[in-house]
N, C-alpha and C. Protein backbone atom coordinates (compact mmCIF):
# COMPACT_ATOMS: atom_id res chain seq x y z
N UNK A 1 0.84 -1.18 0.00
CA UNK A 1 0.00 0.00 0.00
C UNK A 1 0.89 1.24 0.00
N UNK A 2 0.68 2.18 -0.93
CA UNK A 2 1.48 3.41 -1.02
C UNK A 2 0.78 4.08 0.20
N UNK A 3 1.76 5.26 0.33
CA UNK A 3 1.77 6.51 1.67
C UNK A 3 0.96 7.44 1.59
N UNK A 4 0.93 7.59 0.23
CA UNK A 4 0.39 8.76 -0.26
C UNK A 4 -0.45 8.47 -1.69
N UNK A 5 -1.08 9.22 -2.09
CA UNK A 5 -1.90 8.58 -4.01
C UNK A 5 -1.01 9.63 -4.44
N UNK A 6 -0.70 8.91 -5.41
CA UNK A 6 0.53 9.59 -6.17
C UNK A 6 -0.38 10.41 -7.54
N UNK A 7 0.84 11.22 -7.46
CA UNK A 7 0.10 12.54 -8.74
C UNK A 7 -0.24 11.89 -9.77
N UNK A 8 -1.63 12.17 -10.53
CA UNK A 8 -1.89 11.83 -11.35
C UNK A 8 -2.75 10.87 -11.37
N UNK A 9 -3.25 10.61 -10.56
CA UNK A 9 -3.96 9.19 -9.81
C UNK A 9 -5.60 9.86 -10.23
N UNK A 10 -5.68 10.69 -9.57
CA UNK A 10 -7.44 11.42 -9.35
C UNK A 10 -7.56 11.87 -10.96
N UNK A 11 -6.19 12.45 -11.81
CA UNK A 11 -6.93 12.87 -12.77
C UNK A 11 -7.05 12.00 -13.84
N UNK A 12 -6.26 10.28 -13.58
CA UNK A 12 -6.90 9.16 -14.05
C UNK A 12 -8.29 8.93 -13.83
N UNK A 13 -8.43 8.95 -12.66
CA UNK A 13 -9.35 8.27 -12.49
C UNK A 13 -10.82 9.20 -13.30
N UNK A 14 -10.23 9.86 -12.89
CA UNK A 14 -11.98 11.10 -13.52
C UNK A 14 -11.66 11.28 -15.02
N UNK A 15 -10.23 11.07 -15.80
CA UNK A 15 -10.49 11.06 -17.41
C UNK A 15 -9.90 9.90 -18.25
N UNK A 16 -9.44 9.46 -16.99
CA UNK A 16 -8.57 8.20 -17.94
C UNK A 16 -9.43 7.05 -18.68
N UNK A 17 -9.08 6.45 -19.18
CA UNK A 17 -9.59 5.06 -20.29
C UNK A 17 -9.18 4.00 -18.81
N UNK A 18 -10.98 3.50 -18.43
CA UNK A 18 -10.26 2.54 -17.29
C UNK A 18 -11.35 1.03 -17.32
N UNK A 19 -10.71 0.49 -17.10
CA UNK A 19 -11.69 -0.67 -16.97
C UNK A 19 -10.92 -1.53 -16.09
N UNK A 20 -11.86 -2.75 -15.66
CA UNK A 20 -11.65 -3.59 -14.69
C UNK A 20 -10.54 -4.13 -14.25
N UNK A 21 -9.78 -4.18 -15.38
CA UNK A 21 -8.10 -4.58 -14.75
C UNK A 21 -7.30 -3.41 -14.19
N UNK A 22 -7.65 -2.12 -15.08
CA UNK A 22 -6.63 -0.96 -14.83
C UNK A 22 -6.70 -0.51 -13.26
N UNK A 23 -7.99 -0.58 -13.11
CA UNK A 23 -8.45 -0.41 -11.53
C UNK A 23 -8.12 -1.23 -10.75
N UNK A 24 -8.04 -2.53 -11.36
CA UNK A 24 -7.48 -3.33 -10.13
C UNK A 24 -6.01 -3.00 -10.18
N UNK A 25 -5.11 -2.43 -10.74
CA UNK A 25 -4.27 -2.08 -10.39
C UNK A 25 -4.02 -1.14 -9.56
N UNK A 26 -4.76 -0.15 -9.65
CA UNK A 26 -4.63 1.26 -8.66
C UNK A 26 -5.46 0.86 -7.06
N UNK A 27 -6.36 -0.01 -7.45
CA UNK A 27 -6.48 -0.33 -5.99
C UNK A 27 -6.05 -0.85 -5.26
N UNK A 28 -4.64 -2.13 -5.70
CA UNK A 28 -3.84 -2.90 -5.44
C UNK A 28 -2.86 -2.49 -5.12
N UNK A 29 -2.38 -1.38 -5.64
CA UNK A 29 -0.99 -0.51 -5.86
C UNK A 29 -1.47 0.50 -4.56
N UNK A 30 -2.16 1.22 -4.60
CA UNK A 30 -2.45 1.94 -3.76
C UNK A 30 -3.19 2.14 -2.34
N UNK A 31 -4.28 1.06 -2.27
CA UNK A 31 -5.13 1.02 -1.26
C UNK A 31 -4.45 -0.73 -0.53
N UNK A 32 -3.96 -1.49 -1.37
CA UNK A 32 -3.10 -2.42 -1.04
C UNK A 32 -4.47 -3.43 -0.92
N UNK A 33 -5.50 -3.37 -1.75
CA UNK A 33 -6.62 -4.62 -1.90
C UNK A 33 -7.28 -4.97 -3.40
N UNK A 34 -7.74 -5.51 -3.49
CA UNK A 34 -8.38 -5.73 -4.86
C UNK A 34 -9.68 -6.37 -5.00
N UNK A 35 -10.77 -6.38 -5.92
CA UNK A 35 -12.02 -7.05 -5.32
C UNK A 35 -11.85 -8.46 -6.00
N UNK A 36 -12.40 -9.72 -5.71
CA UNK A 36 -11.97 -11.05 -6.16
C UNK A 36 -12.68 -10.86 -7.28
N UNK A 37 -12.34 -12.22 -8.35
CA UNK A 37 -12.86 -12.37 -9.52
C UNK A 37 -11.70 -12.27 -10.10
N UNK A 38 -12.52 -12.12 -11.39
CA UNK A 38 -11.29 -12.16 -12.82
C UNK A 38 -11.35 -10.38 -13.29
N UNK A 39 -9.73 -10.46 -12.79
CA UNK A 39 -9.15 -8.66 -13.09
C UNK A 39 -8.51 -8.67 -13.70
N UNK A 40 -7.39 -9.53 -14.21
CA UNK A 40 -6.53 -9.26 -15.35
C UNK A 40 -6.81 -9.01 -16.81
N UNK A 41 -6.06 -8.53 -16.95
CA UNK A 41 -6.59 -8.21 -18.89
C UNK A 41 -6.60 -9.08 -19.14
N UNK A 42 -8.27 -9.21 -20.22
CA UNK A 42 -8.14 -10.32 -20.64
C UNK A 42 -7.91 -10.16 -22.84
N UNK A 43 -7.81 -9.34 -22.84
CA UNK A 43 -7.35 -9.07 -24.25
C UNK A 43 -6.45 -7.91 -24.35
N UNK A 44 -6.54 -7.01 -25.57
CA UNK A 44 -5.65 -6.07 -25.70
C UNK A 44 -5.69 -4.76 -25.88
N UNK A 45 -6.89 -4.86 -25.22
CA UNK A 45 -7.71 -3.35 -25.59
C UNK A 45 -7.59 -3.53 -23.60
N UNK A 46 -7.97 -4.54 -22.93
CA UNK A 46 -7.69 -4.40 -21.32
C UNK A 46 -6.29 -4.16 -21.28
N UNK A 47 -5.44 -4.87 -21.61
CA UNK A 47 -3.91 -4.77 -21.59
C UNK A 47 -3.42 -3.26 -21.65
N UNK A 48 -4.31 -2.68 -22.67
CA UNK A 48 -3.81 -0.88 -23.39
C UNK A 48 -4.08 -0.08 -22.46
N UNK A 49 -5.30 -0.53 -21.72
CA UNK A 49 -5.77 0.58 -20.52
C UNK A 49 -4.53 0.50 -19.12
N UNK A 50 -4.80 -0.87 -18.81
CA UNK A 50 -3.47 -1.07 -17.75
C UNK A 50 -2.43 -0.15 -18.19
N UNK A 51 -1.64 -0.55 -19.02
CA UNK A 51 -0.03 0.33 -19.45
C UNK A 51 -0.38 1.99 -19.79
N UNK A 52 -1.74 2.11 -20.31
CA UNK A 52 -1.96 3.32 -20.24
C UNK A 52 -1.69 4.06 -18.67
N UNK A 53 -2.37 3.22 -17.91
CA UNK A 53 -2.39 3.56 -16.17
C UNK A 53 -0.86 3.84 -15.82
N UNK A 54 -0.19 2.93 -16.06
CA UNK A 54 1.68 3.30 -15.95
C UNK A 54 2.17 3.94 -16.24
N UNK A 55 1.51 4.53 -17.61
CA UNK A 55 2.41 5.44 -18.14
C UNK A 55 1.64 6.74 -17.94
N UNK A 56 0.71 6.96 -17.34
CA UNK A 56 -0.04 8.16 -16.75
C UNK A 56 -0.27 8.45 -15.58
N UNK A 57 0.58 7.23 -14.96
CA UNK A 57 1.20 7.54 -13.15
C UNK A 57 2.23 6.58 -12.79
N UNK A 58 3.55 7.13 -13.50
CA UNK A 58 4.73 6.51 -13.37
C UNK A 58 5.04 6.02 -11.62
N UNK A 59 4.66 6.27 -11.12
CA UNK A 59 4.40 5.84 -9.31
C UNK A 59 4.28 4.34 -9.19
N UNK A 60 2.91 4.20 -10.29
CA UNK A 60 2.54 2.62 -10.10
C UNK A 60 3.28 1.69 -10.52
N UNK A 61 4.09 2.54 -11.91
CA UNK A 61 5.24 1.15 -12.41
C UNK A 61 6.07 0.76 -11.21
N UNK A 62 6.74 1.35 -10.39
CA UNK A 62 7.46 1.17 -9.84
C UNK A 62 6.92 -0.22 -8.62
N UNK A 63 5.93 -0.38 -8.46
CA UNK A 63 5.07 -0.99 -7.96
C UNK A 63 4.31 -2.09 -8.60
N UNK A 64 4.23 -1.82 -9.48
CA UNK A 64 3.64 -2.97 -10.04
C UNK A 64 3.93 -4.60 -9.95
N UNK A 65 4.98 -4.78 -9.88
CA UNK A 65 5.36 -6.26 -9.38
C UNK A 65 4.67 -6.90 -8.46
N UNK A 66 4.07 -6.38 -7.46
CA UNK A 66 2.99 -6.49 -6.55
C UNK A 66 1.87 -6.96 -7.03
N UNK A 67 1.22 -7.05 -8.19
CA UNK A 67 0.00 -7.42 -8.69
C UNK A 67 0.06 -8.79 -9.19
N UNK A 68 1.73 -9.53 -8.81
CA UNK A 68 1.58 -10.56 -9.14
C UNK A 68 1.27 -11.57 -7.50
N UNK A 69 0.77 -10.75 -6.78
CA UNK A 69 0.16 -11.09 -5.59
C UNK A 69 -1.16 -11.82 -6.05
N UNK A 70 -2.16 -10.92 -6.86
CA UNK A 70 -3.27 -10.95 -6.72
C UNK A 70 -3.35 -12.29 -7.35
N UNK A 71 -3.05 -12.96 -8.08
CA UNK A 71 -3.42 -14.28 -8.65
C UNK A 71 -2.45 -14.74 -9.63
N UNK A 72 -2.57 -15.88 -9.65
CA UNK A 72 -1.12 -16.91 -10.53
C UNK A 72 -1.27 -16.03 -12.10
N UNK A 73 -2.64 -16.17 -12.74
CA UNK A 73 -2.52 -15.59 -13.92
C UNK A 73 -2.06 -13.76 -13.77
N UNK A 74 -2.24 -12.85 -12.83
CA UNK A 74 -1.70 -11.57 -12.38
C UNK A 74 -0.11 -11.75 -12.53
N UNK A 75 0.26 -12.82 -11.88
CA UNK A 75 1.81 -13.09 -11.64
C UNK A 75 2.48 -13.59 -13.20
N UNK A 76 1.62 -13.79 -14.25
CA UNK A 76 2.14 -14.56 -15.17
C UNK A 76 2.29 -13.59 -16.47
N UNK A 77 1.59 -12.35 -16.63
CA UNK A 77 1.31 -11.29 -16.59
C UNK A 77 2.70 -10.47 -16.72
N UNK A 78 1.92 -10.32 -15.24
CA UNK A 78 4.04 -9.53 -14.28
C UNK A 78 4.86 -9.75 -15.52
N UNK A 79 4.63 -10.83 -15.26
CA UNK A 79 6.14 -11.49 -15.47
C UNK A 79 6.82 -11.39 -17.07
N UNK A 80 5.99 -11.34 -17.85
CA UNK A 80 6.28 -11.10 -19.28
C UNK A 80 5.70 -10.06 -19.88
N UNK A 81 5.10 -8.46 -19.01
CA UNK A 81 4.28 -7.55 -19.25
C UNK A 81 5.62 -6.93 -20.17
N UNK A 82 6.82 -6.73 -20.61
CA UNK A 82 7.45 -5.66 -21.14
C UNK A 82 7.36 -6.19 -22.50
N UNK A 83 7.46 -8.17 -22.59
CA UNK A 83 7.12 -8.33 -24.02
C UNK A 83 5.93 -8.40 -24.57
N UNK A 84 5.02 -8.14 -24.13
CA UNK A 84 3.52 -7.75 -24.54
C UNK A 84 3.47 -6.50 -25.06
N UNK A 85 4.20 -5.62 -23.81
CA UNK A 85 3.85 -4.00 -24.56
C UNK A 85 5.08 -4.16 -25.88
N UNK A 86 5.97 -4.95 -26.03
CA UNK A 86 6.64 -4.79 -27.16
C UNK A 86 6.23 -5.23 -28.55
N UNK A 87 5.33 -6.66 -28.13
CA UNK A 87 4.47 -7.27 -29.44
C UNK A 87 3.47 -6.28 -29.82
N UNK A 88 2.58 -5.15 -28.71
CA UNK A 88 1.51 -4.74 -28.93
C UNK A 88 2.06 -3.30 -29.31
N UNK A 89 3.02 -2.63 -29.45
CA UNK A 89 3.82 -1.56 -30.11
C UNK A 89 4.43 -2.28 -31.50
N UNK A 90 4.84 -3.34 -32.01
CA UNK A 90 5.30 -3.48 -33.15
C UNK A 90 3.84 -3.88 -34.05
N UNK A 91 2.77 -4.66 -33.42
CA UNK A 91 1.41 -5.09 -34.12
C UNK A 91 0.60 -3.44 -34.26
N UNK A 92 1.08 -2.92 -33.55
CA UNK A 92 0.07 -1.65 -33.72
C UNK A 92 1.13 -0.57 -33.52
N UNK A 93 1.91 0.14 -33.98
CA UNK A 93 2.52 1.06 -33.68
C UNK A 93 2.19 2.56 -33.11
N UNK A 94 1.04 2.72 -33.31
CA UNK A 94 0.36 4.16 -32.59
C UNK A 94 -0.18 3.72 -31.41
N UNK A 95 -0.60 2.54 -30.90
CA UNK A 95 -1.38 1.71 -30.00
C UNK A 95 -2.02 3.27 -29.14
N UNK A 96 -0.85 3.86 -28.43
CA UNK A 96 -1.21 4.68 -27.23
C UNK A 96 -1.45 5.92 -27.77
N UNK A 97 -1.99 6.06 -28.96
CA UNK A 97 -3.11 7.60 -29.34
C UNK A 97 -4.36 6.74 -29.24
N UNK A 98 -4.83 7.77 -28.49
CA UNK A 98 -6.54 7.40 -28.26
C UNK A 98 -6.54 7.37 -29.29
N UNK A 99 -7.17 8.69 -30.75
CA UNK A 99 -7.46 8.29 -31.60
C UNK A 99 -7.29 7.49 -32.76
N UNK A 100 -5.94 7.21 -32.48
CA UNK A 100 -5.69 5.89 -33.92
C UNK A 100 -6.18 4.76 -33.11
N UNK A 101 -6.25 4.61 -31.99
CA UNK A 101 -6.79 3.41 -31.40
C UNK A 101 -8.49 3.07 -31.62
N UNK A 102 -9.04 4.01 -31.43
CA UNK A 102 -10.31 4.22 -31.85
C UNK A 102 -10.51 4.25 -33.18
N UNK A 103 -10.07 5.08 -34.04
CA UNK A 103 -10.27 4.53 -35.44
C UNK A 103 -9.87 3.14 -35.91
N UNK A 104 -9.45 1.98 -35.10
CA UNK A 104 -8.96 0.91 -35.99
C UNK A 104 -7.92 0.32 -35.03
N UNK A 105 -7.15 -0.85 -35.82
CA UNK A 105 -6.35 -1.17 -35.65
C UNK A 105 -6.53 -2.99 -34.88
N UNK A 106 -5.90 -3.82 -34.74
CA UNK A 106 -5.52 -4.97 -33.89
C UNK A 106 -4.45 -5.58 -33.58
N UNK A 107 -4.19 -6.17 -32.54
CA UNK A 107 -2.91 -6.78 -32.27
C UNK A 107 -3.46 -8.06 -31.78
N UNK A 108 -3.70 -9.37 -32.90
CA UNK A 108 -4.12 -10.91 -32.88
C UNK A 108 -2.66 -11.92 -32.36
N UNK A 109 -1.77 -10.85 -32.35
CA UNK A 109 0.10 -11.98 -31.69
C UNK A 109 -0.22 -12.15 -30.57
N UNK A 110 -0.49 -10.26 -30.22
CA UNK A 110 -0.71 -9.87 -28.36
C UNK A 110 -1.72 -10.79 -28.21
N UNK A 111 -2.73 -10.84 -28.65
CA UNK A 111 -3.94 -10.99 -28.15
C UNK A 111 -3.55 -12.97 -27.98
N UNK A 112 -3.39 -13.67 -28.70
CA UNK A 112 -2.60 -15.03 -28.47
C UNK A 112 -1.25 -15.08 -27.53
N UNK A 113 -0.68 -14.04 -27.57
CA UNK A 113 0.32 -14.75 -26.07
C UNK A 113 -0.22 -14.17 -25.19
N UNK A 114 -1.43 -13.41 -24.97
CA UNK A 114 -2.07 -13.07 -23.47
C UNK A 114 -2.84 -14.57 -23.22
N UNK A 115 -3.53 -14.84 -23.66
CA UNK A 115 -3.95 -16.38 -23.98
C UNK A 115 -3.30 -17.45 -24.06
N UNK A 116 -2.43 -17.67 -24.37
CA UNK A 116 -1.16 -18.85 -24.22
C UNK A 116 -0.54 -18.12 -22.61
N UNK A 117 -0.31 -17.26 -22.15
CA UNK A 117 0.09 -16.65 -20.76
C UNK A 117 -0.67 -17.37 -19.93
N UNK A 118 -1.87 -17.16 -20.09
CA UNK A 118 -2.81 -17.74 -19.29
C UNK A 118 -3.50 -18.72 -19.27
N UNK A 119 -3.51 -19.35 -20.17
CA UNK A 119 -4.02 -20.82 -20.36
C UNK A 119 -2.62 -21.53 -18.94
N UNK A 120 -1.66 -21.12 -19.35
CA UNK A 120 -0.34 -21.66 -18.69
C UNK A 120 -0.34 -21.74 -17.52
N UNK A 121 -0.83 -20.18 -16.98
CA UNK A 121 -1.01 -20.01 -15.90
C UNK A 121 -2.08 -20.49 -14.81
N UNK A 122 -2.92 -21.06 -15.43
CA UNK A 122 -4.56 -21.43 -14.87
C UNK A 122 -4.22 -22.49 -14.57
C-alpha cells in the first residue's frame, strides 16, 4: 500500500480510459486490496488501458510487481508484461493515441500470447 496517491492518480481516475483490470491495479498498488474475480486483462484493448495507467502515473510502475500477488494468472502477466507491450507496439505502432486506437487497428500476436500466458497459468 502506497503513503500517499501519487500525482496523477485522481486525474486518471476522472479522465482516464479505465476498466476492470486498470483499476485493479490502482487499488492494489495503492489502497493495497483488490475485489476477487477475474481482473486481469483479458485481451488487448484491457492490456492498453493497464499500461496506459503506468504510463499516466509513473508511481505505479514502480510498484507494479505487486500485482503478481493478486493471482497466478496476475503473476504470469508480471512477469512477461514488457514483451507484450513490445508485441503490442510493433502489431500496432500508434497503439497509445486514443485516436488511432479508436479509429482501428488490432494486435491478434498480443492478443494469443495473453492467452497462451494464461491458459499456462490457470
Amino acid at each position: 500500500m502506497m503513503q500517499t496517491i501519487p500525482p496523477g492518480l485522481n486525474h486518471w481516475l476522472m479522465f482516464g480510459e479505465r476498466g476492470l483490470s486498470s483499476e485493479a491495479i490502482a487499488m492494489k498498488l495503492v489502497y493495497g486490496r483488490v475485489n476477487g474475480g477475474f481482473n486481469d486483462p483479458s485481451d488487448p484493448a484491457d492490456f492498453r488501458r493497464c499500461e496506459l495507467l503506468l504510463r499516466q502515473v509513473p508511481e505505479l510502475r514502480a510498484e507494479f510487481h505487486r500485482m503478481a500477488e493478486v493471482s497466478t494468472r496476475w503473476a504470469a502477466l508480471v512477469e512477461r508484461w514488457d514483451e507484450l507491450v513490445a508485441l503490442i507496439e510493433e502489431e500496432f505502432p500508434k497503439v497509445w493515441e486514443p485516436l488511432n486506437y479508436r479509429s482501428g487497428g488490432s494486435a491478434p500476436r498480443t492478443f494469443k500470447l495473453m492467452q497462451n500466458i494464461e491458459k499456462k497459468a490457470a
